[in-house]
C-alpha atoms as a PDB file:
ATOM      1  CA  UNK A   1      36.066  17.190  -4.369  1.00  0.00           C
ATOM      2  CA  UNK A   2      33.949  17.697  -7.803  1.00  0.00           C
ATOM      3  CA  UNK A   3      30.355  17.621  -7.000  1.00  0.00           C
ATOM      4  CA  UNK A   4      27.823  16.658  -9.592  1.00  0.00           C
ATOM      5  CA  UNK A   5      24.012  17.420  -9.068  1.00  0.00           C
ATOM      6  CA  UNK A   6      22.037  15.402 -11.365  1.00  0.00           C
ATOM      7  CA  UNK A   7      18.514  15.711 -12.715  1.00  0.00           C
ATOM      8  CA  UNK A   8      16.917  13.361 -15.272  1.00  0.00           C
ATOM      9  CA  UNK A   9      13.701  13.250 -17.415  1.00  0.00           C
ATOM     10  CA  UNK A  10      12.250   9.876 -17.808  1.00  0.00           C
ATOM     11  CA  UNK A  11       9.610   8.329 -20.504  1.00  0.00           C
ATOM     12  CA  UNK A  12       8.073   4.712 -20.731  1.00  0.00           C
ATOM     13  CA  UNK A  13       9.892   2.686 -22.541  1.00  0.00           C
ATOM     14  CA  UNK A  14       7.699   1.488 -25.701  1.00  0.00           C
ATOM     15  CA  UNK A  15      10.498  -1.412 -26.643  1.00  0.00           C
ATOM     16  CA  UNK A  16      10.136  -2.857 -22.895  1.00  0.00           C
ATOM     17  CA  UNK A  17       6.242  -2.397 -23.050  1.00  0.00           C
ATOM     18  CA  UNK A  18       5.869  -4.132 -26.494  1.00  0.00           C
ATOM     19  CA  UNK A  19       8.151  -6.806 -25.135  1.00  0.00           C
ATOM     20  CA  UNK A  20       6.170  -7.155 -21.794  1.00  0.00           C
ATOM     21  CA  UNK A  21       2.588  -6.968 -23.017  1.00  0.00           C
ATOM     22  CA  UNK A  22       3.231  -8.748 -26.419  1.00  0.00           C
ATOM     23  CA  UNK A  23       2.041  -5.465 -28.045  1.00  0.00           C
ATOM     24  CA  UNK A  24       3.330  -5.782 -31.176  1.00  0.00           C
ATOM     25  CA  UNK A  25       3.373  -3.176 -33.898  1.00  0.00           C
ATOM     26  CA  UNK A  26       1.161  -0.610 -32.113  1.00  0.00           C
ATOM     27  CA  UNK A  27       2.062   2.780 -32.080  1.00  0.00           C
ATOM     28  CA  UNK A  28       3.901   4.738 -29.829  1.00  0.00           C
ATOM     29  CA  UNK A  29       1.012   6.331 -28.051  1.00  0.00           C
ATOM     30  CA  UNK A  30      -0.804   2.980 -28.143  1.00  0.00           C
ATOM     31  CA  UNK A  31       1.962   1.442 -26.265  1.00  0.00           C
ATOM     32  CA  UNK A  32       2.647   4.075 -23.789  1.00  0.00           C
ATOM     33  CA  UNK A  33      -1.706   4.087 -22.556  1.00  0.00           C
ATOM     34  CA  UNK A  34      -1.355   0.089 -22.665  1.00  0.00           C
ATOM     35  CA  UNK A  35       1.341   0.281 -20.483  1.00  0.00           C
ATOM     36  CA  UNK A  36      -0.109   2.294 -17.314  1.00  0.00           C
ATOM     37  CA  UNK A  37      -3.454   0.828 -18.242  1.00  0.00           C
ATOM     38  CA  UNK A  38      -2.256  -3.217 -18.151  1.00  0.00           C
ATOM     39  CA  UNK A  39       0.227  -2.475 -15.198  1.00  0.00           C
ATOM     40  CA  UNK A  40      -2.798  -0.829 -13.208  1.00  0.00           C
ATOM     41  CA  UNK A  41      -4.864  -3.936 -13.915  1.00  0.00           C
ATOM     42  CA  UNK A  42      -2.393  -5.789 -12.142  1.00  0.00           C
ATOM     43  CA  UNK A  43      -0.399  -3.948  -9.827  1.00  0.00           C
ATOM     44  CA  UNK A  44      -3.370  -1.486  -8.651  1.00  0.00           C
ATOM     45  CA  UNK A  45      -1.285   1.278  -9.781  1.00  0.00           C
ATOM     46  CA  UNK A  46      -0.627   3.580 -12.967  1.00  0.00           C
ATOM     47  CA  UNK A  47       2.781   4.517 -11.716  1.00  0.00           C
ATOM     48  CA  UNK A  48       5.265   2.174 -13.770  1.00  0.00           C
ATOM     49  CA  UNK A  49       7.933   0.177 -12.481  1.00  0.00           C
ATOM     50  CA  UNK A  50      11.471   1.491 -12.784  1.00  0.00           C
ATOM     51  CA  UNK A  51      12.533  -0.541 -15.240  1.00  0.00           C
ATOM     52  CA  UNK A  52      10.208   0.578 -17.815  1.00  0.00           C
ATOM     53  CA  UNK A  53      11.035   3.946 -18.367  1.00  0.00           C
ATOM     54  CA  UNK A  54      13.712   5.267 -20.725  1.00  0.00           C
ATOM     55  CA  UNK A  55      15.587   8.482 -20.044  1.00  0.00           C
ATOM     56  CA  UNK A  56      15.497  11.099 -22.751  1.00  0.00           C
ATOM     57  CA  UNK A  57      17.015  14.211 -21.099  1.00  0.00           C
ATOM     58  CA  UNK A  58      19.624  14.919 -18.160  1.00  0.00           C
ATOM     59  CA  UNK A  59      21.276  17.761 -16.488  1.00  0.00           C
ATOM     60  CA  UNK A  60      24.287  17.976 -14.792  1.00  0.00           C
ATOM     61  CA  UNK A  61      25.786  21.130 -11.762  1.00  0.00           C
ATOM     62  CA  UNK A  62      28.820  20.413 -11.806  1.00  0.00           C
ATOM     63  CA  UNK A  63      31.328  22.050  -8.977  1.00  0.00           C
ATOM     64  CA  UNK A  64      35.173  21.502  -9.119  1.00  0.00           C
ATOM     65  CA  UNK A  65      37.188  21.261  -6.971  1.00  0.00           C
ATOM     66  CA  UNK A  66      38.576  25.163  -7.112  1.00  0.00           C
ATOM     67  CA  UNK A  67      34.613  26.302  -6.608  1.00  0.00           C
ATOM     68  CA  UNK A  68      34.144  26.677 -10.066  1.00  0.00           C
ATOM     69  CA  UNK A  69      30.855  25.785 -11.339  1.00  0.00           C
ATOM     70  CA  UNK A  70      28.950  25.233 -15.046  1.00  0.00           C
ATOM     71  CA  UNK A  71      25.620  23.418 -16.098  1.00  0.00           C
ATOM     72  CA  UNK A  72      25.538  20.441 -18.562  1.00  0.00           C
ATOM     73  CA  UNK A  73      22.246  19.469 -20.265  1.00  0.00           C
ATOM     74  CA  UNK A  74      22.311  16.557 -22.076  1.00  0.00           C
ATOM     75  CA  UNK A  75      18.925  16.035 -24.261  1.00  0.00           C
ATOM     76  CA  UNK A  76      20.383  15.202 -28.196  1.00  0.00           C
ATOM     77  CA  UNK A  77      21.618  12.511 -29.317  1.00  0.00           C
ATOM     78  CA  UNK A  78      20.559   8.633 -28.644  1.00  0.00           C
ATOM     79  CA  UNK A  79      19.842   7.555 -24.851  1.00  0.00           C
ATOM     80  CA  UNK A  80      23.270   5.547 -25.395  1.00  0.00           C
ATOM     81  CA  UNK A  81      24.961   9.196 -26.130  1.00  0.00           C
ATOM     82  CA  UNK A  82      23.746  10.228 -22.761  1.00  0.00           C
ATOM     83  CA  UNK A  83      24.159   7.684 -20.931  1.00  0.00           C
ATOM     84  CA  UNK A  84      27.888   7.402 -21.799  1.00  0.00           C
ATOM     85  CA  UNK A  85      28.144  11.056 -21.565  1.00  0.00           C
ATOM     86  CA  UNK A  86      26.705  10.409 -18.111  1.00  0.00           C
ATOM     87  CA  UNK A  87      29.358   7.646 -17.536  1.00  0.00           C
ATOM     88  CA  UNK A  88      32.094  10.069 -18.003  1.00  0.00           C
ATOM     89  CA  UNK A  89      31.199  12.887 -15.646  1.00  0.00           C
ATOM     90  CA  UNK A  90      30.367  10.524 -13.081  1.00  0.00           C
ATOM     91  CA  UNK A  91      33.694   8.948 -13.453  1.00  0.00           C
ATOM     92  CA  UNK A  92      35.456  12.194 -12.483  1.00  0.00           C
ATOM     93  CA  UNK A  93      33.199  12.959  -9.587  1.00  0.00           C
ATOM     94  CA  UNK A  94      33.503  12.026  -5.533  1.00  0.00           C
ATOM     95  CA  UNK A  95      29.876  13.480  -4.851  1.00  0.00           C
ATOM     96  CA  UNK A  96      26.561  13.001  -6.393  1.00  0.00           C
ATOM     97  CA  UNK A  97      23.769  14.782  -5.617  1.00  0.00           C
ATOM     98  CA  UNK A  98      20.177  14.571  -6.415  1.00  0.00           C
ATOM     99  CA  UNK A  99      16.684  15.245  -5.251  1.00  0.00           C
ATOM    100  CA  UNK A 100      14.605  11.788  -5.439  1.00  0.00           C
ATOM    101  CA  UNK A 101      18.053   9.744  -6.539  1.00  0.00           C
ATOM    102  CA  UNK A 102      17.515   6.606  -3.917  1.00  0.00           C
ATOM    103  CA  UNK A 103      13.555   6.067  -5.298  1.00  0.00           C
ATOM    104  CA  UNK A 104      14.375   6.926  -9.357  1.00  0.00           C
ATOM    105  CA  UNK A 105      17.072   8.697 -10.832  1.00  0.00           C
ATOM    106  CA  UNK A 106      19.588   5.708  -9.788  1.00  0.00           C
ATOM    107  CA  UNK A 107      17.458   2.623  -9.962  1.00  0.00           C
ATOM    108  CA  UNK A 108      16.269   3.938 -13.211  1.00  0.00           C
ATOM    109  CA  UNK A 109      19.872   4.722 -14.539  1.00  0.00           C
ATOM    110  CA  UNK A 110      20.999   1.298 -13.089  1.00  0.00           C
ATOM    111  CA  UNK A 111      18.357  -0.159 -15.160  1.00  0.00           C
ATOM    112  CA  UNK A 112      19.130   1.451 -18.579  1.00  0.00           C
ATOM    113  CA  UNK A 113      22.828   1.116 -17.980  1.00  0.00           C
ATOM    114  CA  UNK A 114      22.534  -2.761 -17.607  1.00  0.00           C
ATOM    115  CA  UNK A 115      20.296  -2.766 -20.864  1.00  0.00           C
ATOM    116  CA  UNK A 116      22.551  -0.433 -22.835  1.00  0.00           C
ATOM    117  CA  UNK A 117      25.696  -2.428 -21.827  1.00  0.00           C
ATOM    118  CA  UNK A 118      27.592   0.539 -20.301  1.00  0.00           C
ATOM    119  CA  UNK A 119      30.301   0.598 -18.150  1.00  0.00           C
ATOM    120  CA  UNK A 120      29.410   2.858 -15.440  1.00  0.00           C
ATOM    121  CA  UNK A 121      31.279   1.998 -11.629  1.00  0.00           C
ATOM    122  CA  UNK A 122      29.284   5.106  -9.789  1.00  0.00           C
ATOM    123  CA  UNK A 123      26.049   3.909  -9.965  1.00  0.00           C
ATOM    124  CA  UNK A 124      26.624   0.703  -8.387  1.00  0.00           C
ATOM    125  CA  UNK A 125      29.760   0.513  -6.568  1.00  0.00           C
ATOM    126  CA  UNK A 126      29.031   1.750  -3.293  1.00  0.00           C
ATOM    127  CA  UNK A 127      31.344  -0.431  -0.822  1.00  0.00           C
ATOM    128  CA  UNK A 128      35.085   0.531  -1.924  1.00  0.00           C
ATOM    129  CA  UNK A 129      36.552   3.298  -0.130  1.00  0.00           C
ATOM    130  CA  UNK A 130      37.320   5.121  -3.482  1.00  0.00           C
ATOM    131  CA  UNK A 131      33.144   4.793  -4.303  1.00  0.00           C
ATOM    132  CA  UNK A 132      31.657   8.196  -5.000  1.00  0.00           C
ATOM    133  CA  UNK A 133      29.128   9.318  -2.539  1.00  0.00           C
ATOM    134  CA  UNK A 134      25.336   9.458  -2.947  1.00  0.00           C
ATOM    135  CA  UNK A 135      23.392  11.953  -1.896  1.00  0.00           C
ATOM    136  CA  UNK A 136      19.525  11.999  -1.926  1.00  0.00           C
ATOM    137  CA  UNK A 137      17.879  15.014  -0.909  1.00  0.00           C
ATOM    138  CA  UNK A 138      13.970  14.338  -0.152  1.00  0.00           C
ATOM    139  CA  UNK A 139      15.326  11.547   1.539  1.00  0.00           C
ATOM    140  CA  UNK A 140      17.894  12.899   4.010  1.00  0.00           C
ATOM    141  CA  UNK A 141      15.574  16.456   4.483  1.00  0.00           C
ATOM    142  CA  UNK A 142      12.745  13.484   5.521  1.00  0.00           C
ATOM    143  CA  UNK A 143      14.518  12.201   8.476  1.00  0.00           C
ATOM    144  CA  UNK A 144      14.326   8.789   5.930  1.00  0.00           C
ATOM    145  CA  UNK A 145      10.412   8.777   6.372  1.00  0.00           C
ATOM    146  CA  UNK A 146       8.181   8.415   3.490  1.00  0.00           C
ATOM    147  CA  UNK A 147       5.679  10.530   4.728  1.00  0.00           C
ATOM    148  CA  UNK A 148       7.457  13.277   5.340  1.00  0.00           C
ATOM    149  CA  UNK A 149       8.789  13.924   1.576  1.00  0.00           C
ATOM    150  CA  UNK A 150       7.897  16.355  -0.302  1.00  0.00           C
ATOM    151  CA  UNK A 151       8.246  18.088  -3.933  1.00  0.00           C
ATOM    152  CA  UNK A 152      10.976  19.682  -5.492  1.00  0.00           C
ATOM    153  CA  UNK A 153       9.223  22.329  -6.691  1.00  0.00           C
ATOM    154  CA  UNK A 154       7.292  22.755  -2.976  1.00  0.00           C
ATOM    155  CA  UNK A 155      10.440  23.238  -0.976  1.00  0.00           C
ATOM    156  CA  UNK A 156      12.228  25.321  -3.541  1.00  0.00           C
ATOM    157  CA  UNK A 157       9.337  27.833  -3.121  1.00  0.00           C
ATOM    158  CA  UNK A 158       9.579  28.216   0.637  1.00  0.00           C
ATOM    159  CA  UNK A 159      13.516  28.625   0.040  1.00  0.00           C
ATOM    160  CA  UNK A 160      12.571  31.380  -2.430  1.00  0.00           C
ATOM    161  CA  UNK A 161      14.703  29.327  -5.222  1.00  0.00           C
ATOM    162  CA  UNK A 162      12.990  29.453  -8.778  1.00  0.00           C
ATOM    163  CA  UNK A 163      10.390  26.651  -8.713  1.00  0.00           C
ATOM    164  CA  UNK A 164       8.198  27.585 -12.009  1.00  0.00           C
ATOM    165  CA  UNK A 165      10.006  25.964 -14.279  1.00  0.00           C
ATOM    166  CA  UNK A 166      11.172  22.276 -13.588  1.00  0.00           C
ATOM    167  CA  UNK A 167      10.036  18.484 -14.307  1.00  0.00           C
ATOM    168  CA  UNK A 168       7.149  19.064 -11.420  1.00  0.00           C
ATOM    169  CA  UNK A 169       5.750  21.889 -13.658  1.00  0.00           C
ATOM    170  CA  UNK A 170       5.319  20.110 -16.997  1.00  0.00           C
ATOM    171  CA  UNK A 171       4.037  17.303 -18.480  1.00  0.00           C
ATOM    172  CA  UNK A 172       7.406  15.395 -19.425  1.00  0.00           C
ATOM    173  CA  UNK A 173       5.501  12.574 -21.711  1.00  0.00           C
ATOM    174  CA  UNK A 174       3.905  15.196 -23.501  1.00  0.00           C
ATOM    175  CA  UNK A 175       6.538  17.702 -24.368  1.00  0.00           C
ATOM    176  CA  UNK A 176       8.326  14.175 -25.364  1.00  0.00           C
ATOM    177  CA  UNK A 177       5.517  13.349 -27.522  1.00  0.00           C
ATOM    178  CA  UNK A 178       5.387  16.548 -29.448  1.00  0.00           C
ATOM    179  CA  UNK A 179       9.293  17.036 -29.663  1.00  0.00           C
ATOM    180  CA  UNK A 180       9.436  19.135 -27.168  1.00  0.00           C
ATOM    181  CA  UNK A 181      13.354  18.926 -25.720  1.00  0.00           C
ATOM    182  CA  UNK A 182      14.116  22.351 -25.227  1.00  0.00           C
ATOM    183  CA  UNK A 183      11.170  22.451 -22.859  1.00  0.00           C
ATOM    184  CA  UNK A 184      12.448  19.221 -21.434  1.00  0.00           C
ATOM    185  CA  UNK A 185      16.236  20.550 -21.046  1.00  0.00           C
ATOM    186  CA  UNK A 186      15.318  23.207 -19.428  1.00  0.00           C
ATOM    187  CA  UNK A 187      13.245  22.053 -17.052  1.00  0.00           C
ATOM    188  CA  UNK A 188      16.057  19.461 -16.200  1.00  0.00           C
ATOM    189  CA  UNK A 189      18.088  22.140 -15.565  1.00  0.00           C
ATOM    190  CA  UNK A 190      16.097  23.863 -13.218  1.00  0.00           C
ATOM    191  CA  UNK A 191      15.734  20.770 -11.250  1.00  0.00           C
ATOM    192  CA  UNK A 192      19.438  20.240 -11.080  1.00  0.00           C
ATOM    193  CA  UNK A 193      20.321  24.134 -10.118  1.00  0.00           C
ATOM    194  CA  UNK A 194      17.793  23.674  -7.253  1.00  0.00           C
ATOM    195  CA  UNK A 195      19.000  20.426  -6.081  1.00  0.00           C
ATOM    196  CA  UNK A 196      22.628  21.965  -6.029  1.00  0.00           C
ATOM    197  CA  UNK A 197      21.480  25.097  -4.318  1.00  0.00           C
ATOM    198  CA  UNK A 198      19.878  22.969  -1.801  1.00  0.00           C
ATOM    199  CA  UNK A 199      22.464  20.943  -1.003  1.00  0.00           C
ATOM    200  CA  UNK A 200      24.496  24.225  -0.492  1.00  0.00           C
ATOM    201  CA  UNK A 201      22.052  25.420   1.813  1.00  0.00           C
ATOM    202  CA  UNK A 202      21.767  21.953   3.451  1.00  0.00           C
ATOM    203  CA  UNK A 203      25.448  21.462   4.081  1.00  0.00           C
ATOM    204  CA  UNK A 204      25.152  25.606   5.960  1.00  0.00           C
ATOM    205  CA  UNK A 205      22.509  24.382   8.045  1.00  0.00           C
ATOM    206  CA  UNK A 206      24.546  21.540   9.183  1.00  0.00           C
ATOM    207  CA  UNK A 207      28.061  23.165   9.872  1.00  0.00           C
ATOM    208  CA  UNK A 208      29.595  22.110   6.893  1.00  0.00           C
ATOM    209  CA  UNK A 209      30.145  25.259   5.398  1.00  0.00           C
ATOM    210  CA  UNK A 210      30.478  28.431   7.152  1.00  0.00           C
ATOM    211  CA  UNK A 211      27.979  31.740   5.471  1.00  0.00           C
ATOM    212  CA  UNK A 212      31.505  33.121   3.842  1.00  0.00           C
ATOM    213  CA  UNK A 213      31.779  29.785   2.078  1.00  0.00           C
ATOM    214  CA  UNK A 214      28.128  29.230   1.232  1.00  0.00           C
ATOM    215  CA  UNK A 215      27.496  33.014   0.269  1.00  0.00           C
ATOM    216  CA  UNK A 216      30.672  32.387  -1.849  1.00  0.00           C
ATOM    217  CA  UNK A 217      29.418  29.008  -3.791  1.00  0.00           C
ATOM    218  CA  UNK A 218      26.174  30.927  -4.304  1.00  0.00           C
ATOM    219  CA  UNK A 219      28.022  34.094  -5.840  1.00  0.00           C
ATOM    220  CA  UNK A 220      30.040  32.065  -7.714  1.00  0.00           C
ATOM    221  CA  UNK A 221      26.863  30.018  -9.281  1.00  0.00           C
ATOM    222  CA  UNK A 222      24.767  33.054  -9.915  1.00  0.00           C
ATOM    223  CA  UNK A 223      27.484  34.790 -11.780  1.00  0.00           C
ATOM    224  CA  UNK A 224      27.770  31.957 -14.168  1.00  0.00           C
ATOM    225  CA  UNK A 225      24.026  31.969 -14.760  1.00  0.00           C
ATOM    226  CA  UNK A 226      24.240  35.713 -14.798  1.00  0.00           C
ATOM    227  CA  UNK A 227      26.944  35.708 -17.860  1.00  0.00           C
ATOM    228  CA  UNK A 228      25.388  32.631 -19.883  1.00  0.00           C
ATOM    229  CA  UNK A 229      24.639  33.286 -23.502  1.00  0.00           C
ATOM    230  CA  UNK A 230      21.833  30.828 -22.646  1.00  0.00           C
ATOM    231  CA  UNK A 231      18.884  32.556 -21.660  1.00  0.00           C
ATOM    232  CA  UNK A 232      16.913  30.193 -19.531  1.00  0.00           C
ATOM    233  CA  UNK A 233      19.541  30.331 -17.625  1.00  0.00           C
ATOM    234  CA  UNK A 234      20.290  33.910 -17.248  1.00  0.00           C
ATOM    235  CA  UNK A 235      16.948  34.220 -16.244  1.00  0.00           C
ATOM    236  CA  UNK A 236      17.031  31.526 -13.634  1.00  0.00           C
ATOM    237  CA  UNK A 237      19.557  34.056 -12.396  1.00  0.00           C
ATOM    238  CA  UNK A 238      17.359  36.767 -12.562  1.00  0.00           C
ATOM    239  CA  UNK A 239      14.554  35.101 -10.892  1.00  0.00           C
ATOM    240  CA  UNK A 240      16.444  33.954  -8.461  1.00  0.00           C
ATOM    241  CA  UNK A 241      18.226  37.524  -7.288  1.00  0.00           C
ATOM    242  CA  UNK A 242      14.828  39.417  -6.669  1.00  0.00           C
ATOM    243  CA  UNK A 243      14.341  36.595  -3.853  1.00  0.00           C
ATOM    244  CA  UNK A 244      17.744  37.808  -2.109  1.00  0.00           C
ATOM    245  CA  UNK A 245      18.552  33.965  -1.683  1.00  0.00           C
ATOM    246  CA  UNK A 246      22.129  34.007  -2.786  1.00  0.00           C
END
């Protein structure tokens, strides 16, 4: 069974604002306080609607199906290059795994799939018996109650995971604003190690693994990081080995 664990970073989509609030040729940054501002005039609420955003960078832990693991980022290129690039790992996997994936990640990838034109079975096929399976962290860890969610970044710090770094830490608009990407990527990243070493932990705590086969997966994940020429990830490693978490 290949496993993906998914992270995305997501931006308001200027086309669909300009197109929704006849905004013509106003500039980006125009567009993007028009946006919250108009849709908080009449929806009460400066948190857009998922089909206004646009995703600029992803990240992908992938796990095969002989325990070997490696981390994707995906963050050049055209949304259309990532999206398709998305397409194609999905199409290999039987697991997804994310940490907010029933309330964004998927709604919002559904969303940008349909307008891109995309082929992409995963994200919306969930009835066949060959449909890959979704799994969405806060939500199951919640008992499936709203209240009871909580960040990313909150629960990674009481697992003693690395929780400086990710999308909760930074202000994505921004660092996409001022070009920003590697700040994005990695941040992505981080997210998407700490949803995968999550889901580790949670499929331990429910009998799905046995500690010889979680304390393996773990190994086998920090010794990757460990021997990456790329150094925010070594020193995701390193941050997360003082913790004694693997």
């Amino acid at each position: 069974m290949t496993r993906l664990a998914l992270a995305i970073a997501a931006v308001p989509d200027v086309e669909a604002g300009r197109a929704i609030y006849n905004l013509g040729d106003l500039a980006d940054e125009g567009v993007y306080k028009a946006m919250v501002h108009l849709h908080n005039q009449q929806r009460g609420t400066e948190r857009l609607p998922l089909y206004q955003y646009q995703i600029v960078s992803a990240s992908v832990v992938v796990e095969a199906d002989n325990g070997e693991v490696s981390v994707i980022s995906i963050s050049e290129g055209t949304e259309h290059e990532l999206l398709v690039r998305l397409a194609e790992l999905m199409e290999t996997a039987s697991e997804l795994v994310s940490w907010d994936g029933d309330n964004f990640d998927r709604p919002v990838l559904a969303y940008r799939y349909l307008k891109h034109g995309i082929t992409c079975p995963a994200i919306f096929d969930q009835l066949s018996i060959d449909s890959i399976v979704h799994t969405t962290l806060s939500t199951e860890l919640s008992g499936y109650h709203e209240a009871r969610r909580l960040p990313l970044s909150e629960l990674a710090s009481v697992l003693s995971l690395p929780s400086a770094i990710g999308l909760e830490r930074i202000n994505i608009l921004e660092c996409y604003q001022h070009g920003e990407l590697t700040e994005l990527s990695h941040a992505c990243d981080a997210d998407a190690l700490n949803s995968f070493l999550i889901s580790k932990r949670l499929e331990l705590t429910k009998g799905e693994l046995n500690n010889s086969e979680y304390q393996k997966g773990c190994d086998t994940l920090h010794d990757y990081l460990s021997e990456s020429k790329k150094t925010h990830l070594s020193q995701f490693a390193m941050a997360w080995l003082p913790n004694n978490n693997k």
